[in-house]
Protein backbone atom coordinates (compact mmCIF):
# COMPACT_ATOMS: atom_id res chain seq x y z
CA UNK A 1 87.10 71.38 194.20
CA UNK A 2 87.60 69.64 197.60
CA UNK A 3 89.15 66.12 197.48
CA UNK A 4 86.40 64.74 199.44
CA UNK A 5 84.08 65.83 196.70
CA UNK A 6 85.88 65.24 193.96
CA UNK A 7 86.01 61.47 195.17
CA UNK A 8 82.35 61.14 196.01
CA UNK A 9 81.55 62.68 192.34
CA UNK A 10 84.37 60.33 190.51
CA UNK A 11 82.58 57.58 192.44
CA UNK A 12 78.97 58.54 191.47
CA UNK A 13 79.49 59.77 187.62
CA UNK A 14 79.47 56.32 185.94
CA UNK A 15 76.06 55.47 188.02
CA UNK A 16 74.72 58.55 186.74
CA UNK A 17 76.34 58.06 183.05
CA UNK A 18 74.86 54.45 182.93
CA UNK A 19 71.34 55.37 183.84
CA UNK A 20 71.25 58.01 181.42
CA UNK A 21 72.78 55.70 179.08
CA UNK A 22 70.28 52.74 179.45
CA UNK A 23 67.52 53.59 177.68
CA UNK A 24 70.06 53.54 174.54
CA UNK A 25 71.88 50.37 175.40
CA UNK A 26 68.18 48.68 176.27
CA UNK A 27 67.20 49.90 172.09
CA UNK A 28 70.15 48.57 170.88
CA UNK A 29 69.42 45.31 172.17
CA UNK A 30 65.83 44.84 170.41
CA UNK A 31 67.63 46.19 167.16
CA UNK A 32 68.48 42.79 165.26
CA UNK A 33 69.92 43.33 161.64
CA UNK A 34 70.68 40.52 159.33
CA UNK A 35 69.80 37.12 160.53
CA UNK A 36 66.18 36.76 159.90
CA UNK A 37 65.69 33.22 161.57
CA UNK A 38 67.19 34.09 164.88
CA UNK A 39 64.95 37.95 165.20
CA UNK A 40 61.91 35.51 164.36
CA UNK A 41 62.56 33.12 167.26
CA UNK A 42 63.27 35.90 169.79
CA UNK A 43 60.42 38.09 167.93
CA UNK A 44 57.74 35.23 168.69
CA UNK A 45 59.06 33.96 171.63
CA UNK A 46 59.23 37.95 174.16
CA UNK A 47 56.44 39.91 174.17
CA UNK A 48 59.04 43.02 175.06
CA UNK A 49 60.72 42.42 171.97
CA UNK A 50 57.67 42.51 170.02
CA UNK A 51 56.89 45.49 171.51
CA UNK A 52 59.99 47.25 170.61
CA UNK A 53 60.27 45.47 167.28
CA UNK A 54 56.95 47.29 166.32
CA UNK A 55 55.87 49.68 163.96
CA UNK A 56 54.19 52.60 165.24
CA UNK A 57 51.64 52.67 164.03
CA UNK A 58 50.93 49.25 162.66
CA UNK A 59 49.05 48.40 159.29
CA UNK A 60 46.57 45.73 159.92
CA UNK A 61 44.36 44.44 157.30
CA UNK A 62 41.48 41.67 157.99
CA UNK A 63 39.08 39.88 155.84
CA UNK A 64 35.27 41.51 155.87
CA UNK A 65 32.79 39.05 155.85
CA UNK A 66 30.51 41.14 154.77
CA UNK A 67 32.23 42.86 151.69
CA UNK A 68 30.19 42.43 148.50
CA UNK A 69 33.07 44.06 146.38
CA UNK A 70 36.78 45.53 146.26
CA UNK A 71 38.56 45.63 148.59
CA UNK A 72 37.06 42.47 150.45
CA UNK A 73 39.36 43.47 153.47
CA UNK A 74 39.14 46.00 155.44
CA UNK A 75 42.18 48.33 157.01
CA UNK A 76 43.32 49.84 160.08
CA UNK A 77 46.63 51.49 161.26
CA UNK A 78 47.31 50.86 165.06
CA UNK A 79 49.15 53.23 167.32
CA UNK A 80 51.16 50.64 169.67
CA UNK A 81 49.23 51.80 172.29
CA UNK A 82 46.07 50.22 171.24
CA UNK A 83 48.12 46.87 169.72
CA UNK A 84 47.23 43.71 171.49
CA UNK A 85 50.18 41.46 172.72
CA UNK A 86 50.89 39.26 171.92
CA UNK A 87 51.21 40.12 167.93
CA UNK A 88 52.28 36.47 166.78
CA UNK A 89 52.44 33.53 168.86
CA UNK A 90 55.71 31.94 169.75
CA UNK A 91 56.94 30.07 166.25
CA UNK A 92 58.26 27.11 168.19
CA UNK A 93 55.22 25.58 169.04
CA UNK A 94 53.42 25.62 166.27
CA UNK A 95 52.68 21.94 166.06
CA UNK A 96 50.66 21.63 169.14
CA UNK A 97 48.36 24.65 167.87
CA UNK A 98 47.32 23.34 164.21
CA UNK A 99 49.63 25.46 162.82
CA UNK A 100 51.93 25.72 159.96
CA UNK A 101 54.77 28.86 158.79
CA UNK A 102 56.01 29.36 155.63
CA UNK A 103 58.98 32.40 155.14
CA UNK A 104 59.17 34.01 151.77
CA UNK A 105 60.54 37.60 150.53
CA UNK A 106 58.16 40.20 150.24
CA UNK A 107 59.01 43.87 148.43
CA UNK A 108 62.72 43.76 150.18
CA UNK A 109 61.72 42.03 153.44
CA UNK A 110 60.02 38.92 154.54
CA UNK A 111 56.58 37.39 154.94
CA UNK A 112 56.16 35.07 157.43
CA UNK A 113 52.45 33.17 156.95
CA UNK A 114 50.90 30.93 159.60
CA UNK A 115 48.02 28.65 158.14
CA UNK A 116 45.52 26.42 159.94
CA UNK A 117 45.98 22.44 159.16
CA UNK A 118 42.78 22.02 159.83
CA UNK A 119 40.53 25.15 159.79
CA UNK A 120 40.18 28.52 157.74
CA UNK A 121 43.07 30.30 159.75
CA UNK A 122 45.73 31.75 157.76
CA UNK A 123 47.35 35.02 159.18
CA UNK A 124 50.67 36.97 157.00
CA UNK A 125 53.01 39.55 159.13
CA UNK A 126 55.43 41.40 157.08
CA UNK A 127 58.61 42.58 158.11
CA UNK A 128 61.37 44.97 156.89
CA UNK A 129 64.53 45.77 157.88
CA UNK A 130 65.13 49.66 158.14
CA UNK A 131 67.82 49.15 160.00
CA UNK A 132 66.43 46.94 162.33
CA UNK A 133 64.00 44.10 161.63
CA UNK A 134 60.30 45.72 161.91
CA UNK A 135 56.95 44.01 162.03
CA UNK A 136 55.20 46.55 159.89
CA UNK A 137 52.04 45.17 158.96
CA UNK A 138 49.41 41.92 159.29
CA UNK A 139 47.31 40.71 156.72
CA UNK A 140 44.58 38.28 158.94
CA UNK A 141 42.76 36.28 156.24
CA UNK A 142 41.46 33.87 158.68
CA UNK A 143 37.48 32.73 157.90
C-alpha cells in the first residue's frame, strides 16, 4: 500500500471506528445499574433518558370509570412509538405541582408513587433492573 494512503487511512480509521462505535457508547450511557436515587433524578429530569430507559412495549394500566366489576382498570401495552413524553414529570419539583413520591420495593425492583395533596391524583411506575434500570409499567389510579 502507498505511504500516502496508508497515512490518509491511519488518519481516518478512528473517525470511522468512533462513528460506528457511538451508537454503543451513547446505550451505555442511559444504562444505570445500582443506585436507584441517582437513575430517578436523571430518569425524571431528560426526556432522552426516559426514552431509552423504556420498556418496549410498556404496560400501562388506568382506572375505568365505568367498570361495574373485576378488573376496575383497564390495560394497554404501548410500543414506544406511540408513548407520550414525557412518562413522569421531573421528581425535583414536586412541591410546586401538589405532589408527593413515596419509593418502596416492588417484586425485585422499585415502585415509585406520586399522589395528589390535594386532589384524586395518584399515579405508580414500576421499575426493574435487568441489567439496567427499566420503567416497565404505570399503574394511573388518578380519579
Amino acid at each position: 500500500m502507498p505511504r500516502l494512503i496508508k497515512s490518509r487511512l491511519n488518519a481516518i480509521l478512528p473517525l470511522i471506528l468512533a462513528s460506528v462505535a457511538s451508537p454503543a457508547l451513547a446505550d451505555e450511557k442511559l444504562c444505570l445499574t445500582g443506585d436507584f436515587d441517582a437513575f430517578l433524578a436523571r430518569f425524571s429530569h431528560e426526556i432522552i433518558f426516559q426514552e431509552g430507559a423504556t420498556a418496549d412495549p410498556l404496560v400501562v394500566d388506568v382506572i375505568d370509570p365505568t367498570a361495574e366489576a373485576e378488573p376496575y382498570y383497564t390495560r394497554s401495552t404501548e410500543p414506544l412509538s406511540e408513548v407520550l413524553w414525557p412518562v413522569m414529570p421531573n421528581t425535583s419539583r414536586l412541591e410546586g405541582q401538589g405532589l408527593e413520591m413515596q419509593i418502596s420495593d416492588h417484586e425485585g425492583g422499585k415502585a415509585v408513587v406520586l399522589r395528589g395533596t390535594d386532589n384524586g391524583e395518584r399515579t405508580t411506575w414500576y421499575f426493574k433492573e435487568t441489567p439496567c434500570w427499566t420503567l416497565v409499567g404505570i399503574f394511573d389510579e388518578s380519579m
